[in-house]
Protein backbone atom coordinates (compact mmCIF):
# COMPACT_ATOMS: atom_id res chain seq x y z
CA UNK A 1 0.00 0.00 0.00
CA UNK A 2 1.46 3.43 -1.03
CA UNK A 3 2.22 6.05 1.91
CA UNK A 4 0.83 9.22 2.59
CA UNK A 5 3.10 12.30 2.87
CA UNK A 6 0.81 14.76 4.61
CA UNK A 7 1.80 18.74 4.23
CA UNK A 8 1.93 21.30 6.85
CA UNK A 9 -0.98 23.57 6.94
CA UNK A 10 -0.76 26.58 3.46
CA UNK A 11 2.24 24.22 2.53
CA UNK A 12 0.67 23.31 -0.20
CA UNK A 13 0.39 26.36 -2.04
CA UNK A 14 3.49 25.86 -3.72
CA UNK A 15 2.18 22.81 -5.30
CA UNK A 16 -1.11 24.52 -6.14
CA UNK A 17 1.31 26.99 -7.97
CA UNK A 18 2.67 24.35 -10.04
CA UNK A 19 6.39 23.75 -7.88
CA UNK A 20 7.26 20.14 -8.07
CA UNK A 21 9.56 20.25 -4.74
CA UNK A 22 8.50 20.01 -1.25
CA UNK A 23 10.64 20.49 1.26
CA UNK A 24 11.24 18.84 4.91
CA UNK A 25 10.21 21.63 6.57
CA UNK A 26 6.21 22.14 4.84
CA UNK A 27 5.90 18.60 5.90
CA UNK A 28 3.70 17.12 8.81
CA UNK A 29 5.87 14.95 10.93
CA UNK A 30 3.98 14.37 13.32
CA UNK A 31 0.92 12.80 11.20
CA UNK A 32 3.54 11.34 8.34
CA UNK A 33 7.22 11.02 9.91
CA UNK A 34 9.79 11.18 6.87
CA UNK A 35 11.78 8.57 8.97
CA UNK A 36 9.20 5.80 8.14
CA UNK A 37 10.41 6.28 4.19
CA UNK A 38 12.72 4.41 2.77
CA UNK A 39 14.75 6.87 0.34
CA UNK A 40 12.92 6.87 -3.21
CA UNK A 41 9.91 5.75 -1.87
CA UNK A 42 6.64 6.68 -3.86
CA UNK A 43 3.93 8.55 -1.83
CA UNK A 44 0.96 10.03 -2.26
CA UNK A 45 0.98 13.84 -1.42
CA UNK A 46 -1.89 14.96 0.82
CA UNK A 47 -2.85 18.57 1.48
CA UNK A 48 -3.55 19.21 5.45
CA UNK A 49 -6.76 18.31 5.39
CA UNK A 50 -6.19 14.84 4.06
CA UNK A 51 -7.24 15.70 0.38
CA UNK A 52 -4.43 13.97 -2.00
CA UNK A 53 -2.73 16.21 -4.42
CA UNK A 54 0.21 14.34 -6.43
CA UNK A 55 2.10 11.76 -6.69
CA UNK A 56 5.67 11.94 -5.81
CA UNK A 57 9.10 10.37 -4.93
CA UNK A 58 10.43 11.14 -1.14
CA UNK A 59 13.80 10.93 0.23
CA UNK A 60 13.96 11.54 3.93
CA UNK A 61 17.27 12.30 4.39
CA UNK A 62 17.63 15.44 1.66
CA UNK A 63 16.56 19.12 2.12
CA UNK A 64 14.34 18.41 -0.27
CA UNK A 65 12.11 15.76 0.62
CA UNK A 66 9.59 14.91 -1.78
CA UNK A 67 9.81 15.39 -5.61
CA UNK A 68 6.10 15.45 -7.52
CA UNK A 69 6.27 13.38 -10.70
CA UNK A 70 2.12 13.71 -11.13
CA UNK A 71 -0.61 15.64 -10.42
CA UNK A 72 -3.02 12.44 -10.79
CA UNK A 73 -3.09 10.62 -7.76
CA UNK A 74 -4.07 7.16 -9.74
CA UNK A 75 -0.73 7.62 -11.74
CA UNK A 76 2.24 4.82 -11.22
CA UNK A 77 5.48 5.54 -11.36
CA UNK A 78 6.44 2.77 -14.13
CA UNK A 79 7.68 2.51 -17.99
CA UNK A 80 4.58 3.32 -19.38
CA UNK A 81 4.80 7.02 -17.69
CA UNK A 82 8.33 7.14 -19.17
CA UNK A 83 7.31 6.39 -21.89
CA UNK A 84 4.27 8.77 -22.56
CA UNK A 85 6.91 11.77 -21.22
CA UNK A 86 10.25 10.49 -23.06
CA UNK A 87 7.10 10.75 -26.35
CA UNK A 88 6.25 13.88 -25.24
CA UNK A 89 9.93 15.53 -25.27
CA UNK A 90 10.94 13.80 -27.77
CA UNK A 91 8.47 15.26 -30.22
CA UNK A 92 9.70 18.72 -28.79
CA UNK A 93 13.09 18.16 -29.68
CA UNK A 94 12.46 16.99 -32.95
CA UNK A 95 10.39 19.84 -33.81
CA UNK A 96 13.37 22.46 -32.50
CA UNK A 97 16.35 20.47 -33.70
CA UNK A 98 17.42 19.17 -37.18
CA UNK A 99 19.40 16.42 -35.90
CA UNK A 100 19.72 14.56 -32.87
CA UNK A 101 21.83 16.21 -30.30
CA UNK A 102 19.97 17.79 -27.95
CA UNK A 103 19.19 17.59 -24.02
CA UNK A 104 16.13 15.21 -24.37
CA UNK A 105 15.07 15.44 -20.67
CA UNK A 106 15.77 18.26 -18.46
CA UNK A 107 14.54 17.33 -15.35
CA UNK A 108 11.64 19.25 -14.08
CA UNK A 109 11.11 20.92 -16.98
CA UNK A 110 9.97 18.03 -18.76
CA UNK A 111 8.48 16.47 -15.66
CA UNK A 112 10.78 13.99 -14.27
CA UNK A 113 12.44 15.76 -11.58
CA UNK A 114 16.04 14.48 -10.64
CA UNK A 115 16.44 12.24 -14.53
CA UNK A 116 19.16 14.42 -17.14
CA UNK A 117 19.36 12.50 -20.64
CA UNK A 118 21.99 13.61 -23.12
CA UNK A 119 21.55 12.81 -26.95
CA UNK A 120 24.16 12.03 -28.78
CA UNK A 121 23.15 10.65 -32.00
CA UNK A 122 22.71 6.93 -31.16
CA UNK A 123 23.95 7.26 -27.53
CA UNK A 124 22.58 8.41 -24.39
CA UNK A 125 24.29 9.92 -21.59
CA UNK A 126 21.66 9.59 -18.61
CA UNK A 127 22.26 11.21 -14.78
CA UNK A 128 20.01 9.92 -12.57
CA UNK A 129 20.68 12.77 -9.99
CA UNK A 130 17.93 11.18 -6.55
CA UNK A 131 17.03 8.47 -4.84
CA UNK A 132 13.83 8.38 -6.40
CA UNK A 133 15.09 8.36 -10.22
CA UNK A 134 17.70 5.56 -9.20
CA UNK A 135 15.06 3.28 -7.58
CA UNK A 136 13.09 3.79 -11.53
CA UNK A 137 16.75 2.53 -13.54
CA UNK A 138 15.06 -0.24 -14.54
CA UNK A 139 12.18 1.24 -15.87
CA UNK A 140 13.66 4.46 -17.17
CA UNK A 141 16.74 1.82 -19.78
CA UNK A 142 13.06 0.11 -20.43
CA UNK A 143 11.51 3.05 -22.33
CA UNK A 144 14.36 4.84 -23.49
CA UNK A 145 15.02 1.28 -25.68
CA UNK A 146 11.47 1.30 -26.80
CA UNK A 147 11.29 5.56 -27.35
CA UNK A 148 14.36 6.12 -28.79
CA UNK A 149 16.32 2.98 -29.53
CA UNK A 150 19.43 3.85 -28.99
CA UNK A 151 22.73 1.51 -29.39
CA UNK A 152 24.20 2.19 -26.38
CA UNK A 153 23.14 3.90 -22.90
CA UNK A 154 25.86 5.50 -20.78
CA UNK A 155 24.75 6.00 -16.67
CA UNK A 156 27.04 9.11 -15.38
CA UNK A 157 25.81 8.52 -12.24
CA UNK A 158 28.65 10.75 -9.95
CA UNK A 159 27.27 14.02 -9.68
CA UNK A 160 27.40 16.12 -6.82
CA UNK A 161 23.76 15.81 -6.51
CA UNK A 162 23.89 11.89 -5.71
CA UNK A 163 26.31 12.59 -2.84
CA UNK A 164 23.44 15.04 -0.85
CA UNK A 165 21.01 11.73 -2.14
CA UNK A 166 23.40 9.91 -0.10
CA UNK A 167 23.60 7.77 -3.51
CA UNK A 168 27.17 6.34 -4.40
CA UNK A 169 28.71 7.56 -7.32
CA UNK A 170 29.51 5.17 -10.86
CA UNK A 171 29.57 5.75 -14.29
CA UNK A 172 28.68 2.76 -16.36
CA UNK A 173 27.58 1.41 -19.78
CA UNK A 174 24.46 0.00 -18.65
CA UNK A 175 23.37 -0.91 -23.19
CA UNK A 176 25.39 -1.67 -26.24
CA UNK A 177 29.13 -1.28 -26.64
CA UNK A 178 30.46 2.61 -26.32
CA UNK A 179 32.22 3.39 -30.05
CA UNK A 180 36.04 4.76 -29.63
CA UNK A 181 34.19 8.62 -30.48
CA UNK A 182 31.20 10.04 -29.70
CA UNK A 183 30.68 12.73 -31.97
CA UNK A 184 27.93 15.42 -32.25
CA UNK A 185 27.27 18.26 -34.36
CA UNK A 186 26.51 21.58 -33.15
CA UNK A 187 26.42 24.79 -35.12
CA UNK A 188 27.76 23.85 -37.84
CA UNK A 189 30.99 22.19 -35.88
CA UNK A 190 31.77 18.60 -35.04
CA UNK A 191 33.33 17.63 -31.66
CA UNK A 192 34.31 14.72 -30.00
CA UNK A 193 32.37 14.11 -26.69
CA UNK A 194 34.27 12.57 -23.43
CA UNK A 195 31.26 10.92 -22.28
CA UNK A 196 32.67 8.58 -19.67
CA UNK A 197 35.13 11.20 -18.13
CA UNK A 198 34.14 14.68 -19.25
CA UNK A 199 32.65 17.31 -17.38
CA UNK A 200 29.07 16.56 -16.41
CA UNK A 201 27.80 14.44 -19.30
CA UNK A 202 30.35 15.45 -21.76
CA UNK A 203 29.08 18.54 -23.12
CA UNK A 204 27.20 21.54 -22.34
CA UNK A 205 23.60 21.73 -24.69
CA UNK A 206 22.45 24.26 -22.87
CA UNK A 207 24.85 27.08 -24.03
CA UNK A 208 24.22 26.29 -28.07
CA UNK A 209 22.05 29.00 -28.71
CA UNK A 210 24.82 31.39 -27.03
CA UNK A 211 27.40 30.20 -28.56
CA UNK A 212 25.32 30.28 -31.97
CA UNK A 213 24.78 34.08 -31.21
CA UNK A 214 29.06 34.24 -30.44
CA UNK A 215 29.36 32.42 -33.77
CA UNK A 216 28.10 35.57 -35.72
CA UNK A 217 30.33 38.45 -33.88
CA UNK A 218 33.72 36.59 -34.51
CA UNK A 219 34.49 36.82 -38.26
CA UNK A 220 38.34 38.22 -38.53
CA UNK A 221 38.58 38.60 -34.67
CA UNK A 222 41.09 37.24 -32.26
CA UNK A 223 39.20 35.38 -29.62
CA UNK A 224 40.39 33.61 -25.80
CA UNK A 225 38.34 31.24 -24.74
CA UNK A 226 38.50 31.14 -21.15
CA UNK A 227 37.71 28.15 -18.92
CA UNK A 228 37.31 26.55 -22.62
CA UNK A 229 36.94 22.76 -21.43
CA UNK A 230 36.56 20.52 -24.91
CA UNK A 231 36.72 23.74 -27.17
CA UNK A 232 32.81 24.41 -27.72
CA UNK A 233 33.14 28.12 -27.95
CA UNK A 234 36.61 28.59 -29.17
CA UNK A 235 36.79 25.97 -31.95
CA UNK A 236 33.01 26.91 -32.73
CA UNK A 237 34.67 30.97 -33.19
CA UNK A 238 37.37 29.09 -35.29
CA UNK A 239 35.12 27.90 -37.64
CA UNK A 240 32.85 30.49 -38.21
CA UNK A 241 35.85 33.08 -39.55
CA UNK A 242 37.65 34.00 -36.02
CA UNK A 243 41.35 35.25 -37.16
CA UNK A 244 43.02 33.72 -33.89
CA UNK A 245 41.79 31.32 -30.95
CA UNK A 246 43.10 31.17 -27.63
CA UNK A 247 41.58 28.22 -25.55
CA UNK A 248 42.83 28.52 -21.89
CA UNK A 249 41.70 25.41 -19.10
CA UNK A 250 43.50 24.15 -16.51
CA UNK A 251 43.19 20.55 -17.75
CA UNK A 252 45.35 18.96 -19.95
CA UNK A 253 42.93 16.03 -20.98
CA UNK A 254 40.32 18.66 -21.87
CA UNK A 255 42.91 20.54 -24.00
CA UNK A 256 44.00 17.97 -26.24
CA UNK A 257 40.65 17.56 -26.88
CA UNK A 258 40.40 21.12 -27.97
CA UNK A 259 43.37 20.30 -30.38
CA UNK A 260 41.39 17.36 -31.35
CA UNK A 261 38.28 19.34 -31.90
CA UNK A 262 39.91 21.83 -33.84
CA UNK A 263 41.59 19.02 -36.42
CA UNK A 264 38.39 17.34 -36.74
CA UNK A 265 37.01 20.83 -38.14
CA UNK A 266 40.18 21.57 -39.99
CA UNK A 267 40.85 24.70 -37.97
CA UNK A 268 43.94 23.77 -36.10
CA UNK A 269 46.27 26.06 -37.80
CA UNK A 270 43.62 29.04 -36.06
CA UNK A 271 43.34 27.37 -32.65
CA UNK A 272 45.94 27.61 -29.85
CA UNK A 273 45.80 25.99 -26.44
CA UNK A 274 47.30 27.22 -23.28
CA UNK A 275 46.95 25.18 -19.79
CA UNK A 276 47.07 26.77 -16.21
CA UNK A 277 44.97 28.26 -13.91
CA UNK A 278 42.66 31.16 -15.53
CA UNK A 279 43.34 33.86 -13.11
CA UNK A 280 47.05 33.72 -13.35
CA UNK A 281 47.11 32.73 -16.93
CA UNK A 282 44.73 35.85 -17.53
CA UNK A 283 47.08 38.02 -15.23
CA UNK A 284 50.07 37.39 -17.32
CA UNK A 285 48.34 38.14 -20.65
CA UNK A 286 47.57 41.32 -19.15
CA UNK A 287 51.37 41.96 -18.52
CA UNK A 288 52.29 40.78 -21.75
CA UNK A 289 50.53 43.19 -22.97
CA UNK A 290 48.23 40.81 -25.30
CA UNK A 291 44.92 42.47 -26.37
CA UNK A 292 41.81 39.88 -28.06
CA UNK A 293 38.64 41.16 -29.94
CA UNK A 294 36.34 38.79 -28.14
CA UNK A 295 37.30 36.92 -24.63
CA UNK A 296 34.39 34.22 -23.46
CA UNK A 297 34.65 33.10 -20.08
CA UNK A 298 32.39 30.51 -19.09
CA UNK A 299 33.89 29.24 -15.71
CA UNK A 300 33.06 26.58 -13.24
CA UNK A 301 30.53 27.55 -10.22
CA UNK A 302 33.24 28.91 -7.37
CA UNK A 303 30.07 29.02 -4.74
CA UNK A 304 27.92 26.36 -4.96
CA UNK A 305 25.84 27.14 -2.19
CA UNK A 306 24.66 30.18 -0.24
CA UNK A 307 25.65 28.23 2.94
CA UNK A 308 29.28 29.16 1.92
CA UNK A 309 29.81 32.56 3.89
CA UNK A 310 28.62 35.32 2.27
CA UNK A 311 32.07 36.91 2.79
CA UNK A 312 34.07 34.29 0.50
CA UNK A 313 35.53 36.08 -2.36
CA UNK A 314 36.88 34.97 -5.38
CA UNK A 315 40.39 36.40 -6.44
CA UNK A 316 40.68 38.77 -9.67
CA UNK A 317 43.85 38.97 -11.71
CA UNK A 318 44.95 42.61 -11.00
């Protein structure tokens, strides 16, 4: 029999508003004690007067305790509601994007809280980010193979996220054999994708329409790509007419893949790489009195959280 997760009283007008989160603190502990779920659980989410509101996933030991994957209280948390949603943004996609290489779930915004799928062509990169989306593996591989058919399915299962889950980390090929290159097409550029050991799940979809906009300011410019990870801006500015690119990361791995990048697009000759650490690296450009036309910086998050004190400060070349 499915549990009730009761809400404090006015804690559900969040939900009313549409949020798909509820947090430990609007819920009633006293009638519904998070410490009788097991972490992923499915409950049924009950206003304070008993009347049920959603479906949703709960893990008791995270800020965020419940998760709301339906607003029907008779829905099941199974393959055929994967299904019916991995349909549903597919068909989006497909109606934005020429070809397929595109962020085909996002989470809440496509209803399924705590699930990331990459697309990459014939492979999938999926993150499976709670307890709740972990406990549905099974049934989320199940209807991506009948959805999308893909050859293989990649599990980059050791984000930060999992660790406040209290999930363990692993990245796995859970279908199909992974080919020696990924590759996807973005812009107009190809690139190889680290899927098994690059940043996140290899690439970044969600910056394509800013780096298209980058694409068409570069022509005959000299441009330094800061924090430039696999080369998505810089070699993008390479190939649509930048004079000179500077790619600076602090990772080797990532800038050989830059070099890589910039072969596979036959821009090498326009595309230097430098490694170090940005703020000194941008420091001593400064000295050297180097000047570019366009400089993207696209950095890592320094604060990840406002529990960090409000006082920490990041350090600025001079």
């Amino acid at each position: 029999m499915t549990q009730r997760l009761r809400l404090n009283k006015n804690a559900d007008r969040r939900l009313k508003a549409g949020h798909l989160w509820i947090y430990s603190n609007e819920v009633d502990i006293k009638e519904t004690p998070l410490k009788n779920f097991a972490a992923g659980e499915t409950a049924l989410v009950e206003a304070s007067n008993g009347k049920v509101m959603a479906v949703a996933y709960v893990n008791p030991h995270s800020l965020i305790a419940a998760r709301v994957m339906s607003r029907d209280p008779e829905m099941r948390l199974d393959r055929s509601l994967f299904v019916h949603r991995f349909n549903q943004a597919l068909a989006l996609r497909q109606r934005l994007y020429a070809q397929p290489f595109y962020r085909l779930i996002h989470g809440e915004g496509d209803l399924l809280p705590g699930l990331v799928i990459d697309r990459f062509g014939d492979v999938l990169v999926v993150q499976l980010n709670t307890a709740g989306m972990q406990a549905l593996a099974d049934e989320i591989v199940d209807a991506l193979e009948k959805v999308i058919k893909p050859e293989v399915i990649v599990f980059r299962n050791d984000t930060g996220g999992r660790r406040q889950e209290g999930l363990e980390a692993h990245v796995e090929v859970v279908k199909g054999t992974l080919p020696d290159e990924v590759v996807l097409e973005e812009n107009g550029a190809r690139f190889v994708v680290p899927v098994l050991n690059g940043q996140k799940t290899g690439w970044f979809f969600d910056h394509r329409v800013n780096r298209e906009w980058i694409n068409r300011n570069v022509e005959g410019k000299r441009v330094l790509d800061v924090f430039s990870y696999v080369g998505g801006w810089g070699v993008q500015a390479a190939v649509h007419g930048a004079k000179e690119v500077m790619c600076l990361d602090s990772s080797g791995p990532a800038l050989e893949q830059v070099a890589r990048n910039a072969a596979l697009n036959g821009v090498q000759e326009k595309v230097a790489v430098s490694e170090g650490d940005a703020f000194e690296a941008l420091a001593a450009l400064k000295a050297e009195g180097e000047e570019f036309d366009v400089v993207i910086l696209d950095p890592p998050a320094f604060i990840k959280s406002a529990r960090i004190s409000p006082t920490a400060s990041v350090p600025m070349p001079a």
